[in-house]
Protein backbone atom coordinates (compact mmCIF):
# COMPACT_ATOMS: atom_id res chain seq x y z
CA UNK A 1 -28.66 -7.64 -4.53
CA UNK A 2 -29.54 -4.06 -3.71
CA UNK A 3 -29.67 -1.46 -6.40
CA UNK A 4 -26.97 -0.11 -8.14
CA UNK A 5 -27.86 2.59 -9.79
CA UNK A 6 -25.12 5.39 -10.95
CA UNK A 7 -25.84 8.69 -12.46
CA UNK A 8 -22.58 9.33 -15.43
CA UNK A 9 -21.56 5.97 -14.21
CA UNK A 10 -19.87 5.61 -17.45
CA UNK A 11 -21.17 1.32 -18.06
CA UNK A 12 -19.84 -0.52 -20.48
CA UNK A 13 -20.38 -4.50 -21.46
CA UNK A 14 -17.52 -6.67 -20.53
CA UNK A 15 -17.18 -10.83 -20.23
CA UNK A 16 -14.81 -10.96 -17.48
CA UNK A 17 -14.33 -15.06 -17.20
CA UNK A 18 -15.05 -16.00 -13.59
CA UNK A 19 -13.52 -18.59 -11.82
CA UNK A 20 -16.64 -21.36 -9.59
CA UNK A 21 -14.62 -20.04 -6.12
CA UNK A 22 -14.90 -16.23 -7.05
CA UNK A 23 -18.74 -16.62 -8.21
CA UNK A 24 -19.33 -18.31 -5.86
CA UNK A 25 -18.35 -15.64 -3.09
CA UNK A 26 -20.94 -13.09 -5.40
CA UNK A 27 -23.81 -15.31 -5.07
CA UNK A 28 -23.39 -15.59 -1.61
CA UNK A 29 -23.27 -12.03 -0.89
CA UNK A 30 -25.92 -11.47 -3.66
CA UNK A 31 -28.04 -13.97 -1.73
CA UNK A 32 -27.93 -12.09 1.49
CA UNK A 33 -28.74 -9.09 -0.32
CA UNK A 34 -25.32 -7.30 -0.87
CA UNK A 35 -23.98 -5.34 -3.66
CA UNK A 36 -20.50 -6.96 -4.77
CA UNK A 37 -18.23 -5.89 -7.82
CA UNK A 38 -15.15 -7.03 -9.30
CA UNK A 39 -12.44 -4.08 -8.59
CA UNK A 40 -9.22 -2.92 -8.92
CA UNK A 41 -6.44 -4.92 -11.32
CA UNK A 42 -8.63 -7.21 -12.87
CA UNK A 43 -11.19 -5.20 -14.37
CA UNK A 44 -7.62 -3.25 -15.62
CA UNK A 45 -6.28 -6.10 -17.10
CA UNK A 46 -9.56 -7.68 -19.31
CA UNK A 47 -10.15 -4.36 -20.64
CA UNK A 48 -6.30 -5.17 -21.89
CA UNK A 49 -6.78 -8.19 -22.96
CA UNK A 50 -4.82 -9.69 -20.24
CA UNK A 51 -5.35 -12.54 -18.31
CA UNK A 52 -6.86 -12.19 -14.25
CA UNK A 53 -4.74 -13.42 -11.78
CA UNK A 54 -5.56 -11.26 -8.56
CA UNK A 55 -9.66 -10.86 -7.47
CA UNK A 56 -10.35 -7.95 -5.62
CA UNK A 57 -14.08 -7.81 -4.32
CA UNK A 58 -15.94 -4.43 -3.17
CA UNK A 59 -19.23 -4.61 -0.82
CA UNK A 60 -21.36 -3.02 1.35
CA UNK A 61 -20.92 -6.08 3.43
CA UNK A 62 -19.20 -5.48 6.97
CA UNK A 63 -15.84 -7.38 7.20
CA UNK A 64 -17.46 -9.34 10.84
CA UNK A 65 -20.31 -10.24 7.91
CA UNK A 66 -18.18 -10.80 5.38
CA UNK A 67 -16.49 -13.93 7.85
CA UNK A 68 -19.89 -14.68 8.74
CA UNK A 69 -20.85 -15.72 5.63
CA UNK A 70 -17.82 -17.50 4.91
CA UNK A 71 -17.29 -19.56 8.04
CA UNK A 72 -16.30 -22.79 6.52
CA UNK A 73 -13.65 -20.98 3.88
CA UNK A 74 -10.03 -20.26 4.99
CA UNK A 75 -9.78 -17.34 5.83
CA UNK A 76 -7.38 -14.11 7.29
CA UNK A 77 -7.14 -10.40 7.71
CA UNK A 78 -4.13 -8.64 7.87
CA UNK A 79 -4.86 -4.85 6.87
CA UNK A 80 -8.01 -2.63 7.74
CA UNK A 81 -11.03 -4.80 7.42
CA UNK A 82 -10.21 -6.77 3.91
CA UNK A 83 -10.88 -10.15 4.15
CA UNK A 84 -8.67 -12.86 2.39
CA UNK A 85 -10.60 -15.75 1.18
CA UNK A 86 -8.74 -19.04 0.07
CA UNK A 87 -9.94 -21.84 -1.79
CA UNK A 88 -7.39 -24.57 -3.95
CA UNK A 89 -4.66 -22.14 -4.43
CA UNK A 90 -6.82 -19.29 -5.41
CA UNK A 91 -7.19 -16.55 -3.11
CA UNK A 92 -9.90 -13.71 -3.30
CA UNK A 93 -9.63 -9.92 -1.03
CA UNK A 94 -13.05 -9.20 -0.12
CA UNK A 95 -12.96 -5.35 1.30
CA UNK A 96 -16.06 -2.99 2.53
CA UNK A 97 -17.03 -0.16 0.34
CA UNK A 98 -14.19 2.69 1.67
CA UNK A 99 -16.72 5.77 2.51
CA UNK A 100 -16.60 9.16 4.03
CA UNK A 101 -17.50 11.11 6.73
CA UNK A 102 -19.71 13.25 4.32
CA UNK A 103 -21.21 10.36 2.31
CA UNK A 104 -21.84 6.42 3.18
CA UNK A 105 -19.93 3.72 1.79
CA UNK A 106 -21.02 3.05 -1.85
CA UNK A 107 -19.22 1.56 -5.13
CA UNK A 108 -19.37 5.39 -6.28
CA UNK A 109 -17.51 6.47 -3.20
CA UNK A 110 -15.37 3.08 -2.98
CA UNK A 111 -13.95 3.80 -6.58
CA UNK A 112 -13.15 7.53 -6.21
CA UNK A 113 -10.91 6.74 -3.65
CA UNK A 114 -9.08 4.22 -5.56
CA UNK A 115 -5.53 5.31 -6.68
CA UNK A 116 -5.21 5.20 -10.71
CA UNK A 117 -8.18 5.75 -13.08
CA UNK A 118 -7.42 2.60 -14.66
CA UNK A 119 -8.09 0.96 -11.12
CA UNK A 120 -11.30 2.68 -10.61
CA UNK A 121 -13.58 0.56 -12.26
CA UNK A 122 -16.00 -2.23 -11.25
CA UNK A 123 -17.34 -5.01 -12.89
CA UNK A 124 -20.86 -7.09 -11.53
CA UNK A 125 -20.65 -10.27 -13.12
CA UNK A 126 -24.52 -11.03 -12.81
CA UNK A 127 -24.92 -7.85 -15.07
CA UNK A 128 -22.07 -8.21 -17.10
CA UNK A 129 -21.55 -4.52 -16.66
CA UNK A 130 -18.39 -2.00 -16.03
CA UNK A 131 -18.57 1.01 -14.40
CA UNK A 132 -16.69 3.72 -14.62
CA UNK A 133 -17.01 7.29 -13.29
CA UNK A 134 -13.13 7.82 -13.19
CA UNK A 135 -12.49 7.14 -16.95
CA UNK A 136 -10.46 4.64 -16.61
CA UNK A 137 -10.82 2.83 -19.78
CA UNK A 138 -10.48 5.99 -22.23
CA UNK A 139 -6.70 6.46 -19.91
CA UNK A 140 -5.84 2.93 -20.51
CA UNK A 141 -6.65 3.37 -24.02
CA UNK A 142 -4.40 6.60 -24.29
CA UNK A 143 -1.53 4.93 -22.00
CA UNK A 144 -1.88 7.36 -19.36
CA UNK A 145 -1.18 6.75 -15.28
CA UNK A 146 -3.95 9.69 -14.12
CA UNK A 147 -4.73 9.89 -10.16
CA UNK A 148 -8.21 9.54 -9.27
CA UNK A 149 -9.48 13.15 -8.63
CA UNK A 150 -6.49 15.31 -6.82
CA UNK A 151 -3.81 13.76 -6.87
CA UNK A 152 -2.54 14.85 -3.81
CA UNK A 153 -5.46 13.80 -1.82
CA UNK A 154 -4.80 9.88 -3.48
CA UNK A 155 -0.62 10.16 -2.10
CA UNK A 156 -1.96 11.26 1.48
CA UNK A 157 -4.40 8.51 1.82
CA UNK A 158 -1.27 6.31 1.06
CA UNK A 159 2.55 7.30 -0.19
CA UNK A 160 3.23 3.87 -1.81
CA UNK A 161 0.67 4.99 -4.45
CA UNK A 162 3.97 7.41 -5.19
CA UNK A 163 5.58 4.10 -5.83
CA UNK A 164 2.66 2.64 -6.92
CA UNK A 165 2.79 5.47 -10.32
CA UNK A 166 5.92 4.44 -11.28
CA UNK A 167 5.78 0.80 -11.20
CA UNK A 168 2.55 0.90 -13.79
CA UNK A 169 4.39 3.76 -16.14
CA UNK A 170 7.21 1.06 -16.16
CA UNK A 171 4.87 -2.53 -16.34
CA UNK A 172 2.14 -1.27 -18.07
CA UNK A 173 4.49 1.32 -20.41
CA UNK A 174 1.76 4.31 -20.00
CA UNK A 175 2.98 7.85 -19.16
CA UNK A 176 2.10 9.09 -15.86
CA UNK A 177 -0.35 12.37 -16.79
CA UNK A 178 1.10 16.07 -15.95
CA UNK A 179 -0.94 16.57 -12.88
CA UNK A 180 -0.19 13.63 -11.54
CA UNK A 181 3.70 14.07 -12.02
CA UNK A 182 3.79 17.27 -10.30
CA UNK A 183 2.08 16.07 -7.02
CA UNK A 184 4.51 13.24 -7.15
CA UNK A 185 7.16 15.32 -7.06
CA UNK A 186 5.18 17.77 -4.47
CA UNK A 187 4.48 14.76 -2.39
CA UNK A 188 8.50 12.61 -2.60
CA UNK A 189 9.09 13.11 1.18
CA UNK A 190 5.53 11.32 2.00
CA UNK A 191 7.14 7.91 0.36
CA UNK A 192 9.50 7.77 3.52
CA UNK A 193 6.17 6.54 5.83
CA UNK A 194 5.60 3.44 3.75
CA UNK A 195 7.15 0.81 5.71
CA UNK A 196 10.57 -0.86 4.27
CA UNK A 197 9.21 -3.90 3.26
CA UNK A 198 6.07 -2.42 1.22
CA UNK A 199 8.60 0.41 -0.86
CA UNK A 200 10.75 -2.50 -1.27
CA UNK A 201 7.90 -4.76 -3.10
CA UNK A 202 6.98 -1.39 -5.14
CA UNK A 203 11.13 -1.18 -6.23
CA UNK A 204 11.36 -4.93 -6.73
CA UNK A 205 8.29 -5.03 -9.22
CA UNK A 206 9.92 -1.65 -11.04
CA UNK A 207 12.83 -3.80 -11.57
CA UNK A 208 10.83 -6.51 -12.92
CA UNK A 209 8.98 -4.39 -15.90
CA UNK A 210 10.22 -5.20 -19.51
CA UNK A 211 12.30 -1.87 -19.20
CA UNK A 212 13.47 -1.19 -15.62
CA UNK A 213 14.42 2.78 -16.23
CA UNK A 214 11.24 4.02 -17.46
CA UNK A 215 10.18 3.48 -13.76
CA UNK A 216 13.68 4.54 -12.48
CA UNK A 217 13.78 7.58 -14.14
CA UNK A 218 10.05 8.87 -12.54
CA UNK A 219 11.84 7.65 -9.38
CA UNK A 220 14.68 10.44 -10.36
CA UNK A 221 12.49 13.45 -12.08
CA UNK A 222 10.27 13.01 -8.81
CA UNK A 223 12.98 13.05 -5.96
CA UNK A 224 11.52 9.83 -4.74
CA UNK A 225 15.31 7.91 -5.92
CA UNK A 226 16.63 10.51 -3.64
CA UNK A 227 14.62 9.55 -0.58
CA UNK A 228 14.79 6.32 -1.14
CA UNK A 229 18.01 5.30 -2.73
CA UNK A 230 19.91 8.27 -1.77
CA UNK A 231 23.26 6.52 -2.83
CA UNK A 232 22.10 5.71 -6.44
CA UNK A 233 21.07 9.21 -7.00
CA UNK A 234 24.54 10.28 -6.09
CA UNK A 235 25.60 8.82 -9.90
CA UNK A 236 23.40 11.19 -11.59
CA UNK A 237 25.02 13.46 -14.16
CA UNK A 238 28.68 12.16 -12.61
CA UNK A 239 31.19 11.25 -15.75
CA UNK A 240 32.86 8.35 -16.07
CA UNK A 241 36.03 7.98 -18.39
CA UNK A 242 36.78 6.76 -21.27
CA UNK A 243 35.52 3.56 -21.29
CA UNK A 244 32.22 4.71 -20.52
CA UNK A 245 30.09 6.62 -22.34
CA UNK A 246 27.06 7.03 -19.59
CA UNK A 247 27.31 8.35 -16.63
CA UNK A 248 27.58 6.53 -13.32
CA UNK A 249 23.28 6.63 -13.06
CA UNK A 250 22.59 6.07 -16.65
CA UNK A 251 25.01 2.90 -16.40
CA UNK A 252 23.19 1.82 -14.15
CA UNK A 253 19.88 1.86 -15.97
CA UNK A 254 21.20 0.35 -18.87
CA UNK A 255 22.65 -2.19 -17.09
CA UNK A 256 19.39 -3.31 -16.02
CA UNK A 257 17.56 -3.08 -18.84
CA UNK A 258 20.08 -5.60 -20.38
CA UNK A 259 19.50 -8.68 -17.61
CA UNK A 260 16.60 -11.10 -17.56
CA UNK A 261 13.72 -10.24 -15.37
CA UNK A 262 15.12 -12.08 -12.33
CA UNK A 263 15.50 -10.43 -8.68
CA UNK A 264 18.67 -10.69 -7.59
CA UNK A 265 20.17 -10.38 -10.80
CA UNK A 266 17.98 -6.79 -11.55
CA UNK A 267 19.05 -5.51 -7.85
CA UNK A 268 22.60 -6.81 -8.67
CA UNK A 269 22.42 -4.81 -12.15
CA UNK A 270 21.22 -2.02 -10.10
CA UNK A 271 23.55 -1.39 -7.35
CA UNK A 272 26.79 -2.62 -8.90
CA UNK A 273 28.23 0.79 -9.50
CA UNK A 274 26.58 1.79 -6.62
CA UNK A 275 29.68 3.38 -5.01
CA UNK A 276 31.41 4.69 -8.15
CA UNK A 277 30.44 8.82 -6.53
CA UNK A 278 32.18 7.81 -3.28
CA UNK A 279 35.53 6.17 -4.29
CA UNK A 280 35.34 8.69 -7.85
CA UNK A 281 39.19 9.86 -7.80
CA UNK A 282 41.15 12.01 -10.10
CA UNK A 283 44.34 11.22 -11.50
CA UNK A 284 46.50 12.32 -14.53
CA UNK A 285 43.85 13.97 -15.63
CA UNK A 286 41.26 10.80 -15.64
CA UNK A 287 38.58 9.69 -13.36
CA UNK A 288 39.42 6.36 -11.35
CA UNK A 289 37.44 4.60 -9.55
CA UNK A 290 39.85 1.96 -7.20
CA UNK A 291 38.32 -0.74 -5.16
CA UNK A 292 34.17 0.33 -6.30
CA UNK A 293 33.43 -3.14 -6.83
CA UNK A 294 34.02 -4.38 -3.04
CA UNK A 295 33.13 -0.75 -2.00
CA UNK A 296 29.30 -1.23 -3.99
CA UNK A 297 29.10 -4.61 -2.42
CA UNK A 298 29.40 -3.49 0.82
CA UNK A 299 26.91 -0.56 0.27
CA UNK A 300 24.44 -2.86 -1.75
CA UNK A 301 24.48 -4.94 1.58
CA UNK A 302 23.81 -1.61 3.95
CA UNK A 303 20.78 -0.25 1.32
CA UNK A 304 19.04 -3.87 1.30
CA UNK A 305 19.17 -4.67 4.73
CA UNK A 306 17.57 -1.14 5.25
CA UNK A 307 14.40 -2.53 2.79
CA UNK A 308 14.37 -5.71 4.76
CA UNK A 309 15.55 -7.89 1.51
CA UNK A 310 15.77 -11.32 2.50
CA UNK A 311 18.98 -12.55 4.01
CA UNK A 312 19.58 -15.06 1.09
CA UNK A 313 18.48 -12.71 -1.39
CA UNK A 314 21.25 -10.09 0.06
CA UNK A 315 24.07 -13.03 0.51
CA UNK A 316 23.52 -13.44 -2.99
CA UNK A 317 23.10 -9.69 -4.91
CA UNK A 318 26.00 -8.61 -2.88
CA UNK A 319 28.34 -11.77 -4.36
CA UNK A 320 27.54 -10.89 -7.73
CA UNK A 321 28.27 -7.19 -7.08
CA UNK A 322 31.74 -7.97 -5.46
CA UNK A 323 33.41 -9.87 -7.72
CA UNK A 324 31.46 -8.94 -10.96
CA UNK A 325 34.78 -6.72 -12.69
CA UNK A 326 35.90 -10.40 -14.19
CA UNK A 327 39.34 -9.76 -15.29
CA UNK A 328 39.02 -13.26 -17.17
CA UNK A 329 41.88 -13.95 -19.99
CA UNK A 330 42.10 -17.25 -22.12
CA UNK A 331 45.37 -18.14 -19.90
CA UNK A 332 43.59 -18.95 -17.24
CA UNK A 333 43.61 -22.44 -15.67
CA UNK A 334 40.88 -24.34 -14.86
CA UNK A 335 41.95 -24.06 -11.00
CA UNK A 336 41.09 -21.00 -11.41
CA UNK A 337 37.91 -20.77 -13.06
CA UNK A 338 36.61 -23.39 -10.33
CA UNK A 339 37.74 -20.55 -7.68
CA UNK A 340 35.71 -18.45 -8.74
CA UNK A 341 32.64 -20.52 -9.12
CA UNK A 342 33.68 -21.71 -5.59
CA UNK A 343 33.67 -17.38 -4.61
CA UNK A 344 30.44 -16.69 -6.20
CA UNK A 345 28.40 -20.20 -5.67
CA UNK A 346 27.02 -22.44 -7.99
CA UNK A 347 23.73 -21.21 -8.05
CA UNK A 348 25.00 -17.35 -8.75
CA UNK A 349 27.86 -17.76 -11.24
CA UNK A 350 25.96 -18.23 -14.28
CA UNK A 351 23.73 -14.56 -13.12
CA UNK A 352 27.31 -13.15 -12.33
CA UNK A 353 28.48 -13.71 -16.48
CA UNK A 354 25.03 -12.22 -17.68
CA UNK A 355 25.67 -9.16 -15.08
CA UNK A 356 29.07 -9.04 -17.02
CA UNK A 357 27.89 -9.24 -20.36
CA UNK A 358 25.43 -6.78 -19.46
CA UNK A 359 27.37 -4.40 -17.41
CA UNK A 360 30.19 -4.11 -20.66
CA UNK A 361 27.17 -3.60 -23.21
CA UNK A 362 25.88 -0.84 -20.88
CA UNK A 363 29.38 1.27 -21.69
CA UNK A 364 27.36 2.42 -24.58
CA UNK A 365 30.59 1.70 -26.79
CA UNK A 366 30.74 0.46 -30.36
CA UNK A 367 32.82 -2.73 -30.48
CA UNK A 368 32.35 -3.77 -26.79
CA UNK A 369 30.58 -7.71 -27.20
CA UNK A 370 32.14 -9.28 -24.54
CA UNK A 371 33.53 -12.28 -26.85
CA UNK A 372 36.07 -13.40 -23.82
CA UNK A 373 33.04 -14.15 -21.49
CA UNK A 374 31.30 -16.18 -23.89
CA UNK A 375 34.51 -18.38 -23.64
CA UNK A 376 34.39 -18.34 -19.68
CA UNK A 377 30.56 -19.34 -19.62
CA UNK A 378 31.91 -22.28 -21.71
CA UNK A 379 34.45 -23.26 -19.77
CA UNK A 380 32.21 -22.46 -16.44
CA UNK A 381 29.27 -24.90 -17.58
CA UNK A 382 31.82 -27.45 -18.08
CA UNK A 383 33.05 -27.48 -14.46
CA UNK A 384 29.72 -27.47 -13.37
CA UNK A 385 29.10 -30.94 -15.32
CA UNK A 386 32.11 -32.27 -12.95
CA UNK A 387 31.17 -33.49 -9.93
CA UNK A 388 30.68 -30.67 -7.24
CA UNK A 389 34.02 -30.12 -5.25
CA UNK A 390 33.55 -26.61 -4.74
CA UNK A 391 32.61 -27.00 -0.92
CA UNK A 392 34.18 -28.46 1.79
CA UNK A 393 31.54 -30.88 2.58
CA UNK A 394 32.45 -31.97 -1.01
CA UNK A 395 35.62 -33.42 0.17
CA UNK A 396 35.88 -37.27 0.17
CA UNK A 397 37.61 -37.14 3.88
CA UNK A 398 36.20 -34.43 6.77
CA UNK A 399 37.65 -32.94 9.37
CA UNK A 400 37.03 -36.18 11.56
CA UNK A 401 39.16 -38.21 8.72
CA UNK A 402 41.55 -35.76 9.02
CA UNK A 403 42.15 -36.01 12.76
CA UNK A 404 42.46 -39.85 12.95
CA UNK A 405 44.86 -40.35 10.00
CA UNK A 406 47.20 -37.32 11.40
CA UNK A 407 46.52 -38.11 15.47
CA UNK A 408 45.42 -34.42 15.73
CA UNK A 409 42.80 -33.00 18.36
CA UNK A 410 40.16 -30.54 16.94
CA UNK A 411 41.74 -27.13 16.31
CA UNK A 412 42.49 -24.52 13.67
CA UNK A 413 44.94 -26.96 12.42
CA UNK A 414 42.77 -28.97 10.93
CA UNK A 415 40.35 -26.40 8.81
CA UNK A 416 44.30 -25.05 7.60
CA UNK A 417 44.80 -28.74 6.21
CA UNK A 418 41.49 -29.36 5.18
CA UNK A 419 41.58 -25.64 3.00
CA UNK A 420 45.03 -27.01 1.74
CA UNK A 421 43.34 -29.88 0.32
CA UNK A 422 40.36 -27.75 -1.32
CA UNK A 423 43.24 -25.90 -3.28
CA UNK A 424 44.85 -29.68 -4.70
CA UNK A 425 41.24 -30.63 -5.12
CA UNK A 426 40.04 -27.79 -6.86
CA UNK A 427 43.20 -27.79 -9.65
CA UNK A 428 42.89 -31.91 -9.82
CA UNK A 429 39.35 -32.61 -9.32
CA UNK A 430 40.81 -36.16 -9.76
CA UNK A 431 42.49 -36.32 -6.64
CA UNK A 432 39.24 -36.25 -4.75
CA UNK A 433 38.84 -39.62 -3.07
CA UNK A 434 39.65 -40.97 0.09
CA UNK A 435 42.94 -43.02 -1.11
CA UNK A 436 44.57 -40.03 -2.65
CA UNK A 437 43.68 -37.77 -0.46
CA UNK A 438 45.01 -40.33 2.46
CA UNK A 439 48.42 -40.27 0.34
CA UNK A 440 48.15 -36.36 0.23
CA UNK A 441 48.13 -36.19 4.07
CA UNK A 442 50.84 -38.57 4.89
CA UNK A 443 53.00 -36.62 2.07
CA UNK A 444 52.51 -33.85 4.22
CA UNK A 445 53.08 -34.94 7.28
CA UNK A 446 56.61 -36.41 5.70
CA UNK A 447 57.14 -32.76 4.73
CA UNK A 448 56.34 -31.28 7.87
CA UNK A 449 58.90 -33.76 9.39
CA UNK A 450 61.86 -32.62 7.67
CA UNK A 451 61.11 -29.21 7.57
CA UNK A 452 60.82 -29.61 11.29
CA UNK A 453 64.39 -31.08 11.81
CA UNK A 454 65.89 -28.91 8.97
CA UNK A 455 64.76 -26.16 11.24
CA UNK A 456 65.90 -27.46 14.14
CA UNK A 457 69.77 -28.02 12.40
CA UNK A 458 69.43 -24.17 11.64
CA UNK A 459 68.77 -23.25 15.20
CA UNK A 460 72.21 -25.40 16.18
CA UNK A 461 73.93 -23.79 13.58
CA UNK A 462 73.22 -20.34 15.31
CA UNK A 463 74.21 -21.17 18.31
């Protein structure tokens, strides 16, 4: 390995465990005389006594080199000239020293273009030995997101990094240094040329973090909620009435600090006030807000399609949002609590009670528990225990059935009959088999028969 000497390198000793595939990478490159260090996240996280999950390599090996020394590993590139190595499930990003025009690629000049001083440190397992010109470990030790160097320099080499300063503040709970705040906020309108897909990974993992708002609320000091979720930013500082004691943004934020640390339920938490500002109406001296929870669906759909969410993903978040004002009282039947697991899906109606739960709590309202949902959720998981008639497909006759007991031809006719016989089924799960449903048809037929010769009387009458 060639020499790695570093004037005010700032080493320190540190045991990082290494996993045989990673080392082996290092004596490989070590062996053909290239420097390699550990970068990035994981020299972050064992410094916080967390364990390493991602391996991020730095070398003055070529990326053409790097793939020539690995020709028997799987192996891809996707971005610049980092080189993905996979092995058994683990995968390791091997990436050439970034340099300058003014000085070569080195580990000195690789790390002070990293983005966070936390992330600018490097670790050679042969050595056992950390270094750090950035300071990174006395800022992880004060819980501080710093920029490496000017700050503004780190957001022009790449705007998610904007992004990228909330999502620690929020994961890692540090506060994001002075300087660094201010160019954030000096550099918002750079977060627009990220593509969709990589601001929507930086949101998603905000939303993930043990407390959602911490990040959300950088988003909103900094003007980057404005640029990228425009609509949301429309809540801030608009009242609510009585029933709330938060205002439309702040809602939100509680809200989704009071779900579990799932996606669509944290992007349903998010949004599902989302168009509370646009439908906000005044009357008798009290703010209403009519229709918001089909009007926020419908916008949630708009805002995720535009950061490529997936389809499902969407299908889902925008279900919850829709029908998540439960007006749920003790009277109702149990036809009707199967409607609206049928509305929502199986898979989304227990995330649509915890959105509930969450959504009341978030009023910020002594005496507001949500007792009545805690009955539904009972009465929901016991339906769920039935067997599934929700569906059409869960019908014990199909549309083929349908045609040869009635003599009908294909048509809307028969998706009117077989919906008719999703309502019976759904309020007498019992009825679901072939032999009563057979019974159900020909009662309706009978029906149809008399109501079709009653009719006709009425039409001889009038003449």
């Amino acid at each position: 390995m060639k020499g790695r000497s570093l004037e005010n390198s700032g080493e320190a000793r540190l045991d990082i465990p290494i996993p045989p595939f990673i080392r082996s990478i290092f004596e490989r490159l070590a062996g053909a005389g290239h420097e390699a260090w550990v970068v990035g996240g994981a020299v972050r996280e064992a410094f916080m006594g967390r364990p390493v999950s991602d391996w991020d390599l730095a070398t003055d090996a070529g990326a053409d080199e790097i793939q020539g020394l690995f020709r028997e590993v799987r192996s891809f590139r996707l971005k610049h000239d980092t080189v993905t190595l996979l092995n058994k499930g683990l995968s390791c990003q091997v990436t050439p020293f970034r340099g300058s025009l003014d000085e070569p690629g080195s580990i000195k000049q690789d790390l002070a273009h990293r983005d966070f001083t936390f992330n600018a440190m490097a670790y050679d397992p042969i050595h056992r030995a950390v270094v750090d010109p950035q300071g990174g470990r006395k800022d992880i030790h004060r819980r501080v997101v710093r920029a490496v160097g000017r700050p503004l320099d780190r957001f022009v080499e790449d705007p998610l990094r904007l992004l990228r300063a909330a999502r620690f503040s929020a994961t890692l709970e540090f506060v994001v240094e002075k300087g660094t705040l201010a160019a954030m906020t000096a550099s918002a309108d750079r977060v627009l040329e990220a593509a969709p897909e990589r601001i929507r990974e930086e949101v998603t993992g905000i939303l993930l973090a043990g407390k959602p708002s911490t990040g959300l609320r950088i988003m909103r000091r900094t003007g980057l909620l404005d640029r990228i979720l425009p609509e949301l930013a429309e809540g801030h500082l608009k009242r609510q009435n009585e029933h709330h004691r938060f205002t439309i943004l702040r809602h939100a934020m509680e809200t989704v600090d009071r779900v579990d640390p799932v996606p669509a339920l944290r992007w349903a938490a998010l949004l599902h006030d989302v168009a509370k500002p646009r439908v906000r109406r005044k009357a008798h001296g009290r703010w209403r807000f009519a229709t918001h929870a089909e009007a926020s669906a419908d916008m949630a759909e708009m805002i995720m399609e535009r950061l490529r969410l997936d389809r499902d993903m969407i299908a889902l978040v925008s279900r919850l949002i829709r029908y998540h004002m439960i007006g749920y009282d003790p009277g109702w039947s149990d036809g009707a609590v199967r409607r609206l697991v049928r509305r929502v899906g199986r898979e989304g109606i227990g995330s649509l009670i915890a959105l509930r739960k969450a959504d009341i709590l978030a009023h910020g309202l002594p005496g507001l528990r949500g007792t009545v949902l805690e009955e539904l959720d009972v009465r929901i998981r016991n339906i769920l225990e039935e067997p599934p008639v929700l569906r059409r497909r869960d019908l014990a006759l199909n549309g083929r059935d349908i045609m040869e007991i009635l003599g009908l031809g294909p048509g809307p006719r028969v998706g009117e009959i077989i919906s008719l016989l999703m309502e019976k089924v759904i309020d007498h799960p019992s009825l679901n088999t072939k032999d009563d449903l057979k019974t159900l048809l020909e009662e309706m037929r009978t029906a149809e028969g008399k109501e079709a010769v009653h009719g006709g009387n009425d039409s001889r009458d009038k003449n």
